[in-house]
PDB file of N, CA and C in Angstrom:
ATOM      1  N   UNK A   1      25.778 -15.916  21.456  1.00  0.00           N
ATOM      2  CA  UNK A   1      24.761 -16.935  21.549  1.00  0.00           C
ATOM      3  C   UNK A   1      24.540 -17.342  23.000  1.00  0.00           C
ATOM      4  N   UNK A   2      25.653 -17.364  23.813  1.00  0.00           N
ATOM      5  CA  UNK A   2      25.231 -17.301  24.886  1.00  0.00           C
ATOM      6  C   UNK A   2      24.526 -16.730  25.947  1.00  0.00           C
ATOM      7  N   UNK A   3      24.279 -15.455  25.669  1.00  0.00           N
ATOM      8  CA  UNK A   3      23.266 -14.664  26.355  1.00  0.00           C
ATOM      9  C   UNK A   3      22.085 -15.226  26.086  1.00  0.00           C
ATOM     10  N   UNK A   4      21.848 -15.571  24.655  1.00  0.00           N
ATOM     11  CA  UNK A   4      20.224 -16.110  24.166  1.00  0.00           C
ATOM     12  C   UNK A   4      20.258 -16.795  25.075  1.00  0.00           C
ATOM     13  N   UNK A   5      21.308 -18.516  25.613  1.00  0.00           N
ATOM     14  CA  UNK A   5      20.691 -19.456  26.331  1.00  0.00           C
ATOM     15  C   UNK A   5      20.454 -18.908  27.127  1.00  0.00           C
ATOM     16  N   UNK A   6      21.457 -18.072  28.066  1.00  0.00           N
ATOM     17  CA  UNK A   6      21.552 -17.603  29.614  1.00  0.00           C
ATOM     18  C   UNK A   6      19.636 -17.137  29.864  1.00  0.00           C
ATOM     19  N   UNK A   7      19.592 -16.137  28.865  1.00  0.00           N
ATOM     20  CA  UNK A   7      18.249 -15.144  28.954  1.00  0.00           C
ATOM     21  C   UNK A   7      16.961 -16.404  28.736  1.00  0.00           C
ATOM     22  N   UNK A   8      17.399 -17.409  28.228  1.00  0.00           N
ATOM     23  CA  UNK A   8      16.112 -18.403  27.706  1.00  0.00           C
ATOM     24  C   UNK A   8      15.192 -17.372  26.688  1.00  0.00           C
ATOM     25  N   UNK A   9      15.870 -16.671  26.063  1.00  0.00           N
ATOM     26  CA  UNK A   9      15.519 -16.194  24.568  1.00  0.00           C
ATOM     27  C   UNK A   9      15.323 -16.693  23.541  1.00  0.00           C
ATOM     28  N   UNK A  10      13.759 -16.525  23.078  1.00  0.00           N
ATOM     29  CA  UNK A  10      13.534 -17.156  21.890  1.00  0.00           C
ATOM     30  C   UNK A  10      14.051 -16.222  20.470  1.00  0.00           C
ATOM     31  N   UNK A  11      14.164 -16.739  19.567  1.00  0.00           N
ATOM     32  CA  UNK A  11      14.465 -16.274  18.379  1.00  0.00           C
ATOM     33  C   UNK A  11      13.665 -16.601  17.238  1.00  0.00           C
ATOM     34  N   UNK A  12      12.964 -16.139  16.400  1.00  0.00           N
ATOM     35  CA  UNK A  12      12.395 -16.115  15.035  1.00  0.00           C
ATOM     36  C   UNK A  12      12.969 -15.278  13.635  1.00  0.00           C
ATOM     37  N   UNK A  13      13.705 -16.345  13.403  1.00  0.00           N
ATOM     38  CA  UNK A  13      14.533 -15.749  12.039  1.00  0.00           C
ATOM     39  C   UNK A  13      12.991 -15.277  11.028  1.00  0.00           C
ATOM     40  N   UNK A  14      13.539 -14.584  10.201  1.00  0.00           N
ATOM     41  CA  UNK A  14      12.344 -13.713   8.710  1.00  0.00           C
ATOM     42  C   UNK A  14      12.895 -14.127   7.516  1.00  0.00           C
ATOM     43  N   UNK A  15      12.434 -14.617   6.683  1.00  0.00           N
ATOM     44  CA  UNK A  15      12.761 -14.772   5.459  1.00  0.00           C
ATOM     45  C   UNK A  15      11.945 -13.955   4.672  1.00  0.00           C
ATOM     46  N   UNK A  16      13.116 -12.585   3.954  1.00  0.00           N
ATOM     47  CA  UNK A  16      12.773 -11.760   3.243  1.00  0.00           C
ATOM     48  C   UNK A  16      12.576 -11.766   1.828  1.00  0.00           C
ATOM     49  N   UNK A  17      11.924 -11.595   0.671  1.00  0.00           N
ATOM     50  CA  UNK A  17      11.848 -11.260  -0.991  1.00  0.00           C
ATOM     51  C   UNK A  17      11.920 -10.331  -0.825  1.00  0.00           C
ATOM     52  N   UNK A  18      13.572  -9.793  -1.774  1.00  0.00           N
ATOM     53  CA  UNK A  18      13.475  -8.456  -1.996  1.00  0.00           C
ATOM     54  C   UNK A  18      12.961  -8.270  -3.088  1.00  0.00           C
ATOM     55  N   UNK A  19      12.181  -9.025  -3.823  1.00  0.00           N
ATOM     56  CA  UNK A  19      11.644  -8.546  -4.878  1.00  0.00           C
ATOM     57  C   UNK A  19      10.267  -7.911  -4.506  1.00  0.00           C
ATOM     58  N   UNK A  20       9.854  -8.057  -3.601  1.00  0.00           N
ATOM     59  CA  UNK A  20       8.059  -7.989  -3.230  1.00  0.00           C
ATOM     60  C   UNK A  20       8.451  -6.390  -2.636  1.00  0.00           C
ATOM     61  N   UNK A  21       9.875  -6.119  -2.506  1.00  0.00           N
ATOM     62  CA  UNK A  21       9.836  -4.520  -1.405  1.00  0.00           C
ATOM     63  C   UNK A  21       9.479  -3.401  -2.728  1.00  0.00           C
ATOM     64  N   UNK A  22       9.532  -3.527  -3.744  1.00  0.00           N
ATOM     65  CA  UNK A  22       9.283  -2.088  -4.517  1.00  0.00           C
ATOM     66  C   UNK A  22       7.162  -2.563  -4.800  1.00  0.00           C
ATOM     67  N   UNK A  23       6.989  -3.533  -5.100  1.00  0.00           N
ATOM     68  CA  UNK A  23       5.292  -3.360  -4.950  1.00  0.00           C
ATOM     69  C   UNK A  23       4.845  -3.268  -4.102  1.00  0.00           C
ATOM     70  N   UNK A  24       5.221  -3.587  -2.461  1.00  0.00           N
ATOM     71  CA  UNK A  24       5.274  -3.272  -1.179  1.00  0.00           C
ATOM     72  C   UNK A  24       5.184  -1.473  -0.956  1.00  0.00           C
ATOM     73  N   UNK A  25       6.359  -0.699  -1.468  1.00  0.00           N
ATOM     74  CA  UNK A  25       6.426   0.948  -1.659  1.00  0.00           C
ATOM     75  C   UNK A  25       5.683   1.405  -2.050  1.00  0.00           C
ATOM     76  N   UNK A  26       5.313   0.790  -3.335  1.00  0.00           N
ATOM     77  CA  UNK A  26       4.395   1.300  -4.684  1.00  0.00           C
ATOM     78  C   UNK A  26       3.054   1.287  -3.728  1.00  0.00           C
ATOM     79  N   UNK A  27       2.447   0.488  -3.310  1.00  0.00           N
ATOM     80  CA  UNK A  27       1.020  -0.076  -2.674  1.00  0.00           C
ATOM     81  C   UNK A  27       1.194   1.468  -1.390  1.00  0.00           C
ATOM     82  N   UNK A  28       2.300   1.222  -0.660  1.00  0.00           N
ATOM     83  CA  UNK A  28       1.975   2.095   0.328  1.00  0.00           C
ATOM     84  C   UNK A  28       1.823   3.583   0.012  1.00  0.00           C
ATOM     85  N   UNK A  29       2.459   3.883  -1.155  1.00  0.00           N
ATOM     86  CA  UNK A  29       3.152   5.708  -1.592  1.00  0.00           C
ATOM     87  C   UNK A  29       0.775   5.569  -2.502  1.00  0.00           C
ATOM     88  N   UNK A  30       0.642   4.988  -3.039  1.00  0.00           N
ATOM     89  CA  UNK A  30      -0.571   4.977  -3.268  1.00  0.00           C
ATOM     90  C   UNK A  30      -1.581   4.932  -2.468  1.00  0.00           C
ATOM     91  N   UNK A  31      -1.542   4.413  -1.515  1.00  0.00           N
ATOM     92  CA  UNK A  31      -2.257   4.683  -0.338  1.00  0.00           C
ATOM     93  C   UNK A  31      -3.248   3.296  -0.586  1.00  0.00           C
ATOM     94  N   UNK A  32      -3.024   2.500  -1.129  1.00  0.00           N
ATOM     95  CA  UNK A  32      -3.744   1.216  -0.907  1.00  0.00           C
ATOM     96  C   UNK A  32      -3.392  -0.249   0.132  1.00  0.00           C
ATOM     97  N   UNK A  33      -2.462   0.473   1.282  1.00  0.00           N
ATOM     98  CA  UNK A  33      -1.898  -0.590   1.897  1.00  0.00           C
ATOM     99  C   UNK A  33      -1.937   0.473   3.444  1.00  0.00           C
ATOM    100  N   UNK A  34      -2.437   0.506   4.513  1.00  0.00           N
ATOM    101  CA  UNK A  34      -2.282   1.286   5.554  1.00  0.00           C
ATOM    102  C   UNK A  34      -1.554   0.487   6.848  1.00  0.00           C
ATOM    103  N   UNK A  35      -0.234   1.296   6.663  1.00  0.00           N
ATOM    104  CA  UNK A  35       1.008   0.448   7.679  1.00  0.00           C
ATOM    105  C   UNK A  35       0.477   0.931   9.239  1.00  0.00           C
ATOM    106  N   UNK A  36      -0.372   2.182   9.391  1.00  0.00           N
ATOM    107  CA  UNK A  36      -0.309   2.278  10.501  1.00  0.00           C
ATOM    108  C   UNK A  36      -1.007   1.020  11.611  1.00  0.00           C
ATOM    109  N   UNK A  37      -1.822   0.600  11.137  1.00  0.00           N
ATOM    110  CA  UNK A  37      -2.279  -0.812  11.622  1.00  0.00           C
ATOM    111  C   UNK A  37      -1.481  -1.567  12.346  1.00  0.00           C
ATOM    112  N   UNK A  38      -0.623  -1.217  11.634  1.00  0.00           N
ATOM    113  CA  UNK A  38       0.590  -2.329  12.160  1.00  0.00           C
ATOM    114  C   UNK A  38       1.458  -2.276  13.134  1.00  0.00           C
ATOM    115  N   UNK A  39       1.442  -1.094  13.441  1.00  0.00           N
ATOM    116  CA  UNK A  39       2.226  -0.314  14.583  1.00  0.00           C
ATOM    117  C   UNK A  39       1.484  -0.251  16.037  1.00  0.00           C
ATOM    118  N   UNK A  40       1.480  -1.029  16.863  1.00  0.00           N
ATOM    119  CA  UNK A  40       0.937  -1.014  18.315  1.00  0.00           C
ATOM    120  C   UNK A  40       1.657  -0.128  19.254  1.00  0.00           C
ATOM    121  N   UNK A  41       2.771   0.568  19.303  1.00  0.00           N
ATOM    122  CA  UNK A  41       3.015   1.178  20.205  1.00  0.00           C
ATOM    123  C   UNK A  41       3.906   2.318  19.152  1.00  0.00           C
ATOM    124  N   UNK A  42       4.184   3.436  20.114  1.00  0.00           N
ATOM    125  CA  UNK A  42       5.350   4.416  19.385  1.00  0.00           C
ATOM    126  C   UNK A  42       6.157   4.896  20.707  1.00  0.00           C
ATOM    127  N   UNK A  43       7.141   4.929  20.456  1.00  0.00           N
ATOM    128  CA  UNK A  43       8.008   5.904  21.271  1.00  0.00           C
ATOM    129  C   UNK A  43       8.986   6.283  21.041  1.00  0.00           C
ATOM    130  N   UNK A  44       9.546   7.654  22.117  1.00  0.00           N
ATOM    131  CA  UNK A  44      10.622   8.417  21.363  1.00  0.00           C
ATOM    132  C   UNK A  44      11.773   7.688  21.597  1.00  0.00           C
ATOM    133  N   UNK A  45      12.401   7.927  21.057  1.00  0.00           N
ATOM    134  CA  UNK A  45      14.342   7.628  21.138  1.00  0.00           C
ATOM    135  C   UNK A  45      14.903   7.501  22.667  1.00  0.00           C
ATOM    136  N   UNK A  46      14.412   8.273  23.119  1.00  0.00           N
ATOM    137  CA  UNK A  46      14.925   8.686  24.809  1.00  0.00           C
ATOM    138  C   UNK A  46      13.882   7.593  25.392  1.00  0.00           C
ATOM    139  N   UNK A  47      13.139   6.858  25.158  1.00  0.00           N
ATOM    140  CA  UNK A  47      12.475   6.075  25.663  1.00  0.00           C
ATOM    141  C   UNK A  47      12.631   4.627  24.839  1.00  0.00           C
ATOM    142  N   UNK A  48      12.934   4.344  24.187  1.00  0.00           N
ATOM    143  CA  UNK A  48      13.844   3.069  22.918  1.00  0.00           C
ATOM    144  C   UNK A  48      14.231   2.058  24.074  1.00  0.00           C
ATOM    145  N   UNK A  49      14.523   1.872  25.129  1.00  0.00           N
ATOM    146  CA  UNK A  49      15.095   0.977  26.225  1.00  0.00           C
ATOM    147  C   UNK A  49      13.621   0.100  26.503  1.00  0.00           C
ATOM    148  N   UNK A  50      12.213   0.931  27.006  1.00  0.00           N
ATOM    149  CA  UNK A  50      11.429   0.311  27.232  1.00  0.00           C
ATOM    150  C   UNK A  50      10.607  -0.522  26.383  1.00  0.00           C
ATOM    151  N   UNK A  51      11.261  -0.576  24.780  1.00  0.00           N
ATOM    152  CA  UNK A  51      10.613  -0.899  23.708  1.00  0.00           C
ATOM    153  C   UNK A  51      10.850  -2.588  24.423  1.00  0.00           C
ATOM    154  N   UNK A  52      12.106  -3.072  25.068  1.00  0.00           N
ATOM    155  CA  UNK A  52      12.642  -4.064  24.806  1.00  0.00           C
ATOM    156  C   UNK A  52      12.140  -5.008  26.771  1.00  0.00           C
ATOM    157  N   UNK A  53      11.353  -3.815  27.525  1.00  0.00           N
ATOM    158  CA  UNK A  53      11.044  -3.916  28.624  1.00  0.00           C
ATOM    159  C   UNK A  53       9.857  -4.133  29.642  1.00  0.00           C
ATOM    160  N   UNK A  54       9.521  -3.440  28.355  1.00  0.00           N
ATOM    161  CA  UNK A  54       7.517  -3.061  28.398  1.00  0.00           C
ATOM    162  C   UNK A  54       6.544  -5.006  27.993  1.00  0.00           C
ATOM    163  N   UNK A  55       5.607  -5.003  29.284  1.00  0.00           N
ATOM    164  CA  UNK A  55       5.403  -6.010  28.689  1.00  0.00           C
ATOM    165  C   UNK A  55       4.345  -6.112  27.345  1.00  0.00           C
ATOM    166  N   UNK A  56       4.875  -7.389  26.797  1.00  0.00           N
ATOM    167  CA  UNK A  56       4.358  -8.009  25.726  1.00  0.00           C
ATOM    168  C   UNK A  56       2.867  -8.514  25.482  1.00  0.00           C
ATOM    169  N   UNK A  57       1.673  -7.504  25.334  1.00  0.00           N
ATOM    170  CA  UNK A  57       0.546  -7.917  25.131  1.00  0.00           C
ATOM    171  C   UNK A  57       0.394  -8.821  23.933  1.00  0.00           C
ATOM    172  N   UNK A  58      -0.753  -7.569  23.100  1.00  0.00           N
ATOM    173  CA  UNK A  58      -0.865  -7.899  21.627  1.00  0.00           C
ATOM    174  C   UNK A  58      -0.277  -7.088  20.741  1.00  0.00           C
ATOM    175  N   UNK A  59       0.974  -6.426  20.854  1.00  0.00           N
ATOM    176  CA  UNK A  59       1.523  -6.114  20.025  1.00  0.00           C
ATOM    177  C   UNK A  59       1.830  -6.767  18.615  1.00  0.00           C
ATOM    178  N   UNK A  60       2.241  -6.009  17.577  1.00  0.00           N
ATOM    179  CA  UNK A  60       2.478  -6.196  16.266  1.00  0.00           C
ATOM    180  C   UNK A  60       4.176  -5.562  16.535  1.00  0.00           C
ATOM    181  N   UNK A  61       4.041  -4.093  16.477  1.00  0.00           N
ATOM    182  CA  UNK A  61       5.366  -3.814  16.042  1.00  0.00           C
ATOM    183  C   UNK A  61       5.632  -2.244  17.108  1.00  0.00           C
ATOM    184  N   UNK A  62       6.557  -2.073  17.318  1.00  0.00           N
ATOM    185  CA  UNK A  62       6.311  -1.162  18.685  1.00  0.00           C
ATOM    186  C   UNK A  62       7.956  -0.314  17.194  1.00  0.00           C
ATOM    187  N   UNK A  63       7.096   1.046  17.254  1.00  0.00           N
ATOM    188  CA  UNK A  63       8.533   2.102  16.455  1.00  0.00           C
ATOM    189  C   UNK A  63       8.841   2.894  17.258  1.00  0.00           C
ATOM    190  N   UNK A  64      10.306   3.171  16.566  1.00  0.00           N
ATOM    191  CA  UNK A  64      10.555   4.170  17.849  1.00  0.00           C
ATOM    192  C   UNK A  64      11.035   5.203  16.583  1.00  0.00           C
ATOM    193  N   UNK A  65      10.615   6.309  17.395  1.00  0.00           N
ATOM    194  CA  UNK A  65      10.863   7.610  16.379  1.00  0.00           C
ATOM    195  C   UNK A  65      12.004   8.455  17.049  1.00  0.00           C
ATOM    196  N   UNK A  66      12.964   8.453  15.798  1.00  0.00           N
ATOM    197  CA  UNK A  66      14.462   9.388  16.122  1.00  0.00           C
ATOM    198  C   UNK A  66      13.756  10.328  15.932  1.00  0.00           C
ATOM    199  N   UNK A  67      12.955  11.106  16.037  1.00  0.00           N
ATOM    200  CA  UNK A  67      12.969  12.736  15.460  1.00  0.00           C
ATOM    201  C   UNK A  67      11.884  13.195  16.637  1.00  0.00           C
ATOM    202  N   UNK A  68      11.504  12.038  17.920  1.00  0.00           N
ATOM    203  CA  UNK A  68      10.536  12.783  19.006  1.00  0.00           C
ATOM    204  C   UNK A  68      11.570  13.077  19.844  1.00  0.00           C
TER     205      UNK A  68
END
C-alpha cells in the first residue's frame, strides 16, 4: 500500500456478478455483443511494460497478446 501513496496512485476497485459472465459469453460466441470496441490499444508481450507507461488518452482497455 505504500507504493500506491508514494506513486499518488489512484485505485478503482470493480464489483463483479458472476452470474451476468455466462449471458455475457453467450451474447459474445453469438455475435450480438462486439468486444472489439472496447479495446483501444494492442500489444505484444515483449512490449506489456509500455501498457503501464504509454500515456493515458481515451483509452478503454489496452490487451496485450501472449501469442504476438
Amino acid at each position: 500500500m505504500s507504493a500506491v501513496i508514494e506513486r499518488e496512485v489512484t485505485i478503482h476497485g470493480v464489483m463483479r456478478y458472476k452470474f451476468t459472465w455466462p449471458a455475457v459469453i453467450a451474447a459474445l460466441e453469438a455475435q450480438r455483443l462486439n468486444a472489439d470496441i472496447l479495446i483501444s490499444r494492442r500489444l505484444p508481450l515483449a512490449r506489456a511494460q509500455e501498457a503501464w507507461t504509454l500515456p493515458v488518452t481515451n483509452e478503454i482497455k489496452t490487451m496485450i497478446d501472449v501469442n504476438a
